[in-house]
N, C-alpha and C. Protein backbone atom coordinates (compact mmCIF):
# COMPACT_ATOMS: atom_id res chain seq x y z
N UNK A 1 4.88 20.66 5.51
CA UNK A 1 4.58 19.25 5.74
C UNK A 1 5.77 18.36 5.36
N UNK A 2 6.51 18.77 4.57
CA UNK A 2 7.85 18.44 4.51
C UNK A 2 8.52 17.25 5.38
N UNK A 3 8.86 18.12 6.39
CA UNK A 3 9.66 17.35 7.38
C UNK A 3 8.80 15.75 7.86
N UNK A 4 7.36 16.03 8.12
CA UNK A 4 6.57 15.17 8.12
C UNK A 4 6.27 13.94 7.30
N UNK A 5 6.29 14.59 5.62
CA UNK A 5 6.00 13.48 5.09
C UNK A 5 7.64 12.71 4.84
N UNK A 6 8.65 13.41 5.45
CA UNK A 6 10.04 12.71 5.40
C UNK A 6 9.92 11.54 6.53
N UNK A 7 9.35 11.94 7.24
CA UNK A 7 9.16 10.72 8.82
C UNK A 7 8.47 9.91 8.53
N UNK A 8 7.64 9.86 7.68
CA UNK A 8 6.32 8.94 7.82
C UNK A 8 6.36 7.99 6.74
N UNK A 9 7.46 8.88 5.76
CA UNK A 9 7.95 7.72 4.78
C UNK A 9 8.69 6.85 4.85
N UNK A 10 9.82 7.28 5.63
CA UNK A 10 11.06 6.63 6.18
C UNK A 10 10.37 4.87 7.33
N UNK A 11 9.08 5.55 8.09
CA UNK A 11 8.60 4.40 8.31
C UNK A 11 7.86 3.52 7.37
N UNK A 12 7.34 4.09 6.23
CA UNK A 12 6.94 3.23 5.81
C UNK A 12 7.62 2.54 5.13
N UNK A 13 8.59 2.86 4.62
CA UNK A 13 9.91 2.13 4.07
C UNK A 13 10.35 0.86 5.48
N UNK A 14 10.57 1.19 6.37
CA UNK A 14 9.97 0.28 7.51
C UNK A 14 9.95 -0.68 7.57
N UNK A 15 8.22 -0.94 7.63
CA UNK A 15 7.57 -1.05 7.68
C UNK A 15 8.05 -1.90 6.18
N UNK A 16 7.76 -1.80 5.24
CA UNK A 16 7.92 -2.69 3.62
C UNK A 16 8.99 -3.55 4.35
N UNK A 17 10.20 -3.25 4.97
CA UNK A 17 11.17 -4.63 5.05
C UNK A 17 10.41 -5.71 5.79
N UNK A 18 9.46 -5.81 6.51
CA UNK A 18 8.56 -6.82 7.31
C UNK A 18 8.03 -7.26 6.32
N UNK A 19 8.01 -7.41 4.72
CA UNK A 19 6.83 -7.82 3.72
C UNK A 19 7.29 -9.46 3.72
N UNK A 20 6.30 -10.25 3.36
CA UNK A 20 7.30 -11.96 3.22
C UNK A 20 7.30 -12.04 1.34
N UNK A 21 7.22 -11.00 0.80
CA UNK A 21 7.09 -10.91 -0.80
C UNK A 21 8.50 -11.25 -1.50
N UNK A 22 8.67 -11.97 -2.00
CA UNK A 22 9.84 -12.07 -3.10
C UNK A 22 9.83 -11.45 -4.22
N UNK A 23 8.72 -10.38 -4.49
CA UNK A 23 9.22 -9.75 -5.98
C UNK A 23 9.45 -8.44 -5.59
N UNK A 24 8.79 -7.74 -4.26
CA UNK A 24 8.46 -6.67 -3.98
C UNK A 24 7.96 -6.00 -2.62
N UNK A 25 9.11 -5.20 -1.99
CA UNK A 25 8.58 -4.88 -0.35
C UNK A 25 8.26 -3.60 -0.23
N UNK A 26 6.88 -3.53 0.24
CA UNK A 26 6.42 -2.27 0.18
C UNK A 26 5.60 -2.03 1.91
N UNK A 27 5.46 -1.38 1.79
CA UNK A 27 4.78 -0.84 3.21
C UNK A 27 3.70 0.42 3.29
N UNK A 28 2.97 0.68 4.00
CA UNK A 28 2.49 1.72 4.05
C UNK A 28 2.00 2.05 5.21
N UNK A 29 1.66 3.15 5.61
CA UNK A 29 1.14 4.22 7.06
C UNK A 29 0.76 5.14 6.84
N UNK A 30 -0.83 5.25 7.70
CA UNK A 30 -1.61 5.56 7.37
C UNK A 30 -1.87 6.15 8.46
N UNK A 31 -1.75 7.84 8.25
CA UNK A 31 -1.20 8.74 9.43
C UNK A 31 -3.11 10.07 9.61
N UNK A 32 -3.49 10.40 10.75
CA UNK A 32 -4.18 11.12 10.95
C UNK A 32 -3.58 12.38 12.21
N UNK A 33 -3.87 13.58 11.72
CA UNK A 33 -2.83 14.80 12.96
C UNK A 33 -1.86 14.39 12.83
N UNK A 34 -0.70 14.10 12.17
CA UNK A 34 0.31 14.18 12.42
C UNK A 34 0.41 12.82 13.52
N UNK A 35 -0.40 11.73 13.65
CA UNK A 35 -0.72 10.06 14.63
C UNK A 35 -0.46 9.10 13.35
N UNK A 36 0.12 8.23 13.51
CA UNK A 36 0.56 6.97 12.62
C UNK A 36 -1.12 6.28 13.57
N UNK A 37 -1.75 5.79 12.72
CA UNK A 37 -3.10 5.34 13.03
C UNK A 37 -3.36 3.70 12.96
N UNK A 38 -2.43 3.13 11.65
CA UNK A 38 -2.00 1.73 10.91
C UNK A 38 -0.95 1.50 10.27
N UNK A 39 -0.81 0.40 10.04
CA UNK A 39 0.53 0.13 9.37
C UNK A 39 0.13 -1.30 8.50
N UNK A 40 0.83 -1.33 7.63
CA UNK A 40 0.43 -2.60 6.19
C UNK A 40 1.80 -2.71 5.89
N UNK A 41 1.81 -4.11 5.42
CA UNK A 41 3.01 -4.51 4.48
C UNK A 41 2.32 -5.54 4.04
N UNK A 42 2.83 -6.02 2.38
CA UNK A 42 2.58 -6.88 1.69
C UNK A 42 2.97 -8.34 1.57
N UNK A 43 2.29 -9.02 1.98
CA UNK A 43 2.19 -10.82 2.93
C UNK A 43 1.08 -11.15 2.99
N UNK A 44 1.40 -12.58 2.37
CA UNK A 44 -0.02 -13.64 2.44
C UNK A 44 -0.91 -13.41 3.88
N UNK A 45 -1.92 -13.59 3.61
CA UNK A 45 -3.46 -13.39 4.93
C UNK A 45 -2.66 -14.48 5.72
N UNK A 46 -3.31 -14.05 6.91
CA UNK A 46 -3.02 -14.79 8.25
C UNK A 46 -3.51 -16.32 8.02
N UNK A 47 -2.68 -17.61 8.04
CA UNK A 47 -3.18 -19.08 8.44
C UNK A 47 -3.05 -19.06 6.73
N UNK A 48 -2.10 -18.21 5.19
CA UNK A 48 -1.62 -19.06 4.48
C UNK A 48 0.08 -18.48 4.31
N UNK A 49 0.50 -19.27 3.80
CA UNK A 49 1.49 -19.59 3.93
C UNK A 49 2.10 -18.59 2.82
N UNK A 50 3.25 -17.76 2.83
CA UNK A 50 4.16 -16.58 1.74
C UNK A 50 4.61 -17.08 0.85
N UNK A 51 4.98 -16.81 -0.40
CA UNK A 51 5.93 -16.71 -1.47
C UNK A 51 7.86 -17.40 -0.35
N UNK A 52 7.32 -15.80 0.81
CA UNK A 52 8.80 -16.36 1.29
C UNK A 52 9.11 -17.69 1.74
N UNK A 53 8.29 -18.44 2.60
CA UNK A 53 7.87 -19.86 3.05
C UNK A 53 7.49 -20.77 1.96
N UNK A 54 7.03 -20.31 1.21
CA UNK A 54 7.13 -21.70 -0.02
C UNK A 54 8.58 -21.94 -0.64
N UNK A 55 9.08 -20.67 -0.80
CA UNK A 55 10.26 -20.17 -1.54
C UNK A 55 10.48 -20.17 -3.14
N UNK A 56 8.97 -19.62 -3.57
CA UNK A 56 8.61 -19.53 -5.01
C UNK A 56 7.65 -18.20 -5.10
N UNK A 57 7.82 -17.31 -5.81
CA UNK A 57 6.93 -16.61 -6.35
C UNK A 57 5.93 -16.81 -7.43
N UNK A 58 4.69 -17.11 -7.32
CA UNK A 58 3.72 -17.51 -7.82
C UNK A 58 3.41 -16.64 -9.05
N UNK A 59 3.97 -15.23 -9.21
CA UNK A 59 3.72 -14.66 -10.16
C UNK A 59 4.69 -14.59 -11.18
N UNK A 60 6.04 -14.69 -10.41
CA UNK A 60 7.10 -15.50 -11.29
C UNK A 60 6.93 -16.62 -12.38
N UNK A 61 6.25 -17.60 -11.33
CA UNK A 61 6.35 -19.06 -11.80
C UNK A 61 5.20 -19.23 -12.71
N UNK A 62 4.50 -17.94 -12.73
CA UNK A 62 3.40 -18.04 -13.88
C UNK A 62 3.59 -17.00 -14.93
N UNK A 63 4.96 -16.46 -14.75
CA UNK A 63 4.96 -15.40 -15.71
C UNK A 63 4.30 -14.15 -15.50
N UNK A 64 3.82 -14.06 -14.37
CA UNK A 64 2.36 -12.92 -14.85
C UNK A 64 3.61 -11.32 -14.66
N UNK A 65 3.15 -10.31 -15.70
CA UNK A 65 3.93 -9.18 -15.95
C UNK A 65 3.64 -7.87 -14.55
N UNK A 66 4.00 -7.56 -14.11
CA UNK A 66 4.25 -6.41 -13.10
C UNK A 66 2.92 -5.28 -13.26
N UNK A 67 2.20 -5.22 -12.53
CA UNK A 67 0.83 -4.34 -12.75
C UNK A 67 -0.46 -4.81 -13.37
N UNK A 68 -0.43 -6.12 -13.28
CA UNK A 68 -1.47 -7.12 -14.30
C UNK A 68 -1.61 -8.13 -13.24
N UNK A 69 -3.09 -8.49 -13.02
CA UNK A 69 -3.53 -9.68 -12.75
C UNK A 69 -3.05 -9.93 -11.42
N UNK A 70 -3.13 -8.85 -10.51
CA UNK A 70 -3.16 -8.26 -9.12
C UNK A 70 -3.69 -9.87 -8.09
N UNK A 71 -5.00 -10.39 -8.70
CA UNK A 71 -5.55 -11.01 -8.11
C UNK A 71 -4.45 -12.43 -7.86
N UNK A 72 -3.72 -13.06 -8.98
CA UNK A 72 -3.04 -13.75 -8.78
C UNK A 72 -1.82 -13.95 -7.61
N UNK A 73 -2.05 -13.64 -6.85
CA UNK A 73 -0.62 -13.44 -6.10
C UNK A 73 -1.08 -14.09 -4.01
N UNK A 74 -0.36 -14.14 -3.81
CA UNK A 74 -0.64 -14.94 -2.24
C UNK A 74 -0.69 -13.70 -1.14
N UNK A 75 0.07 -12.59 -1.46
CA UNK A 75 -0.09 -11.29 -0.59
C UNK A 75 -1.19 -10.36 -0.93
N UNK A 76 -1.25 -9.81 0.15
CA UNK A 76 -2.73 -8.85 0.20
C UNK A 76 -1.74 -7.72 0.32
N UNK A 77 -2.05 -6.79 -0.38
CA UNK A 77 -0.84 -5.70 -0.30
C UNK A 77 -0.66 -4.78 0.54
N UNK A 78 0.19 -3.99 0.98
CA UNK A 78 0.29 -3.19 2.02
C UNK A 78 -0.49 -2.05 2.10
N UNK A 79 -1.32 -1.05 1.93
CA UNK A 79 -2.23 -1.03 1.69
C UNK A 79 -3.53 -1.31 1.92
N UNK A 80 -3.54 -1.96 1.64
CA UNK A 80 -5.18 -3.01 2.03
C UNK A 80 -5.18 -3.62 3.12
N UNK A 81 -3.69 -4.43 3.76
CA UNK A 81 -3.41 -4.58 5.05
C UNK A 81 -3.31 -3.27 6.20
N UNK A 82 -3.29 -2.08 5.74
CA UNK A 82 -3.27 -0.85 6.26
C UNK A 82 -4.85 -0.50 6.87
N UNK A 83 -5.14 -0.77 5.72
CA UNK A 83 -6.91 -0.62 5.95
C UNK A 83 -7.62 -1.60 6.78
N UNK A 84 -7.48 -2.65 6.39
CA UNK A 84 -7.97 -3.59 6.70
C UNK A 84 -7.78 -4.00 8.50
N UNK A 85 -6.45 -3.66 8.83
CA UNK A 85 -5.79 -3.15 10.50
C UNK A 85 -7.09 -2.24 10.97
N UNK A 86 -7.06 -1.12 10.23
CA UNK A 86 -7.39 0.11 10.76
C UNK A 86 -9.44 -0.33 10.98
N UNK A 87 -9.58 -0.81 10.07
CA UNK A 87 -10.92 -1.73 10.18
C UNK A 87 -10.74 -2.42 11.36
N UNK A 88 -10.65 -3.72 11.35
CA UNK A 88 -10.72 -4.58 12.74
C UNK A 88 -10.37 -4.25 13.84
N UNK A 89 -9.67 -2.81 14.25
CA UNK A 89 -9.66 -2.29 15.54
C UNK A 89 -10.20 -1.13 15.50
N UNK A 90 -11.38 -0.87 14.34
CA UNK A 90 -11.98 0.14 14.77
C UNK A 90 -11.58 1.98 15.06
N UNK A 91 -11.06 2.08 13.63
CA UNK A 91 -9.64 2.92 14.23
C UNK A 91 -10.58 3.97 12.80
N UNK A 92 -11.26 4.97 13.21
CA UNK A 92 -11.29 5.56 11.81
C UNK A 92 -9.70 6.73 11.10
N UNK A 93 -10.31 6.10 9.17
CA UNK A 93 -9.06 6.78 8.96
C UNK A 93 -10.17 7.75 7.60
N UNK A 94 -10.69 7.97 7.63
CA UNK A 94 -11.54 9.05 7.10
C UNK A 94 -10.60 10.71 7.35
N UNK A 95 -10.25 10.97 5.58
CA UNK A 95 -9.37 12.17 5.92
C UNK A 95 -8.06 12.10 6.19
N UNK A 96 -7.58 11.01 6.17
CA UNK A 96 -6.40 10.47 6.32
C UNK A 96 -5.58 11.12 5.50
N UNK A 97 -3.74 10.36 5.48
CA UNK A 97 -3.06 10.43 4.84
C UNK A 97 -2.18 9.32 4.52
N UNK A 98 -1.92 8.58 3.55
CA UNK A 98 -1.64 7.37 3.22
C UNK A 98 -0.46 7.54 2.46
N UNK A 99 0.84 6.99 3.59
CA UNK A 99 1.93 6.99 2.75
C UNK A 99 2.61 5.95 2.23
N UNK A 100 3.01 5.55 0.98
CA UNK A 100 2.89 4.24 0.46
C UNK A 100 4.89 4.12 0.03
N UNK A 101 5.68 2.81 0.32
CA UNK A 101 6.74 3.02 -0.58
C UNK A 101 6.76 2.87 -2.11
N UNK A 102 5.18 2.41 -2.55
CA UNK A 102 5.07 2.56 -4.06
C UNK A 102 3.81 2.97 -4.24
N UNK A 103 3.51 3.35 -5.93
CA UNK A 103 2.10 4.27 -5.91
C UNK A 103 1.01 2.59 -6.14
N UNK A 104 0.30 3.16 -5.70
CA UNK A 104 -0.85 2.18 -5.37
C UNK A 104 -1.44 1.70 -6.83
N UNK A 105 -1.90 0.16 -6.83
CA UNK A 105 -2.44 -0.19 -8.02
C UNK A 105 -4.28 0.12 -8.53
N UNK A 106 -4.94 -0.36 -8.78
CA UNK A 106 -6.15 0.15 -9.19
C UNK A 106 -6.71 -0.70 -7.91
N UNK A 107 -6.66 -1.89 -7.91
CA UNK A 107 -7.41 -2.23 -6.70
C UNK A 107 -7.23 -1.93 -4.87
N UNK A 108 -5.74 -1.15 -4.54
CA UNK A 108 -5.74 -0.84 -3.90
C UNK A 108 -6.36 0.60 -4.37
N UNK A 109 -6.24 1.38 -4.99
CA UNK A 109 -7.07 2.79 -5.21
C UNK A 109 -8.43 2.85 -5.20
N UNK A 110 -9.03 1.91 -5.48
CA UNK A 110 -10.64 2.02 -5.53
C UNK A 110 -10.58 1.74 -3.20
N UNK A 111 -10.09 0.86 -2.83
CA UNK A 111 -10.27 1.03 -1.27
C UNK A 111 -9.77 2.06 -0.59
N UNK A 112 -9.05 3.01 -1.26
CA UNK A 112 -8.45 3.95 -0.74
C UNK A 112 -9.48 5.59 -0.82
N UNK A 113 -10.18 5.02 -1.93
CA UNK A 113 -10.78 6.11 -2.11
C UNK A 113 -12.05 6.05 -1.58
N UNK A 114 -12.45 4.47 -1.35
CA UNK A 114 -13.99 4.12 -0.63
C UNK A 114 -13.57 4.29 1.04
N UNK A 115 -12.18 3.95 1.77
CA UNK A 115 -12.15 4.77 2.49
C UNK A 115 -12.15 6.11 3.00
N UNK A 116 -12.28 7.01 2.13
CA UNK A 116 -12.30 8.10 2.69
C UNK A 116 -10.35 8.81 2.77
N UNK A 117 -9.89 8.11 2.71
CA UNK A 117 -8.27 8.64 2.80
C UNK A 117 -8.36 10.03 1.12
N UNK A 118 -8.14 10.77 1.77
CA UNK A 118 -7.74 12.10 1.05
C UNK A 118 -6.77 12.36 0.85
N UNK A 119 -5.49 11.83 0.81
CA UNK A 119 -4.21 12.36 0.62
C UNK A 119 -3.43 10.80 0.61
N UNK A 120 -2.30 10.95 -0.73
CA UNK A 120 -1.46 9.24 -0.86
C UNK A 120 -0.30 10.26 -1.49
N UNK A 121 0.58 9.28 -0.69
CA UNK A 121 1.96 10.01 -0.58
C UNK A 121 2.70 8.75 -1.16
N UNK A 122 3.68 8.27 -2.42
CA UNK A 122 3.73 7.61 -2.38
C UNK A 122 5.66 7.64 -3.25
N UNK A 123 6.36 6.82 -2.85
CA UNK A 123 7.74 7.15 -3.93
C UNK A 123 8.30 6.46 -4.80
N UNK A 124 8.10 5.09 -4.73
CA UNK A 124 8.17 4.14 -6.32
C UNK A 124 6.88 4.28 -7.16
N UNK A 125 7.26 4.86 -8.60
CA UNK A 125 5.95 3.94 -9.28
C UNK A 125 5.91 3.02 -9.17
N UNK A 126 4.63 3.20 -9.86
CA UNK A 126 4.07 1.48 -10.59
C UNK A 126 3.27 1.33 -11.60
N UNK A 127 3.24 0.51 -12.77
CA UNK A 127 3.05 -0.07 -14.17
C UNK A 127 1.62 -0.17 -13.61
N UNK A 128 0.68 1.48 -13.42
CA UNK A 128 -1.30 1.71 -13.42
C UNK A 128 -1.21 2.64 -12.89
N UNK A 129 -1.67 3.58 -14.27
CA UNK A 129 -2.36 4.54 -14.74
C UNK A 129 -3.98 5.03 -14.69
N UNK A 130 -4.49 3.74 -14.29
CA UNK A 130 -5.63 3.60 -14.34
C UNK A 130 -6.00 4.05 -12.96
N UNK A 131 -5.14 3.22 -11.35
CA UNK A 131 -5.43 3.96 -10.67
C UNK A 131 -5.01 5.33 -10.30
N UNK A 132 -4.25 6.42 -11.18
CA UNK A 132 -4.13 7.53 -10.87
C UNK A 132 -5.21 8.33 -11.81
N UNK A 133 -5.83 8.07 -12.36
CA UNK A 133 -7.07 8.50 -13.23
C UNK A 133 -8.21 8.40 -11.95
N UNK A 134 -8.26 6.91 -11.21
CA UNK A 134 -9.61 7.17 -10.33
C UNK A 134 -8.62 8.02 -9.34
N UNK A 135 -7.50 8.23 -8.66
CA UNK A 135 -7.72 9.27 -7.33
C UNK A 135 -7.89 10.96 -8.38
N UNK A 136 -7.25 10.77 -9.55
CA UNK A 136 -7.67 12.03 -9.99
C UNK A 136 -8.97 12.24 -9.98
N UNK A 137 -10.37 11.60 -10.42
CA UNK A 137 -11.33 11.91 -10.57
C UNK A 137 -12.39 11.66 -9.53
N UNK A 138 -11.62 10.93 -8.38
CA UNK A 138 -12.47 10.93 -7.05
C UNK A 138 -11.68 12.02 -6.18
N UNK A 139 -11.02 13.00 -6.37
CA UNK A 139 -10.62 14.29 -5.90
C UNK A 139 -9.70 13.99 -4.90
N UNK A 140 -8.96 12.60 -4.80
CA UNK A 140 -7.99 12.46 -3.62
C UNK A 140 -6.19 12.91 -4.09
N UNK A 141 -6.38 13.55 -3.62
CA UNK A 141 -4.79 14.27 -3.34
C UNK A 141 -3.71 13.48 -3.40
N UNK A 142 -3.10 12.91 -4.46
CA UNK A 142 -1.47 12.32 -4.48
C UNK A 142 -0.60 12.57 -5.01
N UNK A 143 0.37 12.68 -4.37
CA UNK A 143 1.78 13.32 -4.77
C UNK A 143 2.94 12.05 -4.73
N UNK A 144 3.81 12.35 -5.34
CA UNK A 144 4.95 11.66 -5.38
C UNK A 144 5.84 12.28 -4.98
N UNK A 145 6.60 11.14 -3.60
CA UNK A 145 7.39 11.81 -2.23
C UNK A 145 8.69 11.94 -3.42
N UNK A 146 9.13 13.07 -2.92
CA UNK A 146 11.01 13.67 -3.34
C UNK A 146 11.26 14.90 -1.99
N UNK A 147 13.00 13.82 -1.77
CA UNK A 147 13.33 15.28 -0.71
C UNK A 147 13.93 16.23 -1.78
């Protein structure tokens, strides 16, 4: 699977340069058979306005520390925009494989695992532990990408 999860990362790396985030560009794809199924990057919801377009980071400008207080922030993360795609067009990703350019936080892990995605491929950490405790104990398969 190798060669595979080298392709699918490389897009999702991608895929992260489209993010409008000023602290952090991440991406993800969310692949079924060997089919890219969705695609996410991390940017404010449709009709508000980015970090990049204001030209302030909100988590900056409040201090808030890296892996804390998720909710604060104007982007919906890549990830959840992955899902959330794959939702509104009706696209099942049940069994999936979810490749991320960073490891997913707790609130993207609890949707990852209520989707049904079985496998997260992912190559930056990130400051939660907590969500690698729930894919450990909801039996979903993640590895950390190295060629």
């Amino acid at each position: 699977m190798q060669k595979w999860d080298q392709r699918f990362m490389r897009l999702a790396e991608e895929v992260g340069g489209w993010a409008s985030c000023l602290r952090r560009k991440v991406g993800a794809v969310i692949v079924r058979d060997k089919r890219v199924v969705s695609t996410g990057y991390n940017g404010a919801p449709s009709g508000i306005s980015s970090c990049a377009e204001r030209g302030e980071c909100l988590r900056d400008k409040m201090q808030i520390e890296s892996g804390t207080r998720a909710e604060l922030c104007y982007a919906t993360h890549a990830e959840q925009n992955a899902i959330i795609q794959a939702a509104k067009y009706g696209i099942a990703i049940e069994g999936a494989t979810l490749y991320c350019t960073h490891q997913p936080c707790v609130i993207c892990a609890k949707m990852i695992i209520n989707a049904g995605i079985k496998r997260v491929v992912y190559k930056e950490g990130y400051p939660d532990e907590f969500s690698m405790r729930l894919f450990e104990e909801a039996g979903t398969e993640v590895e950390k990408f190295s060629v």
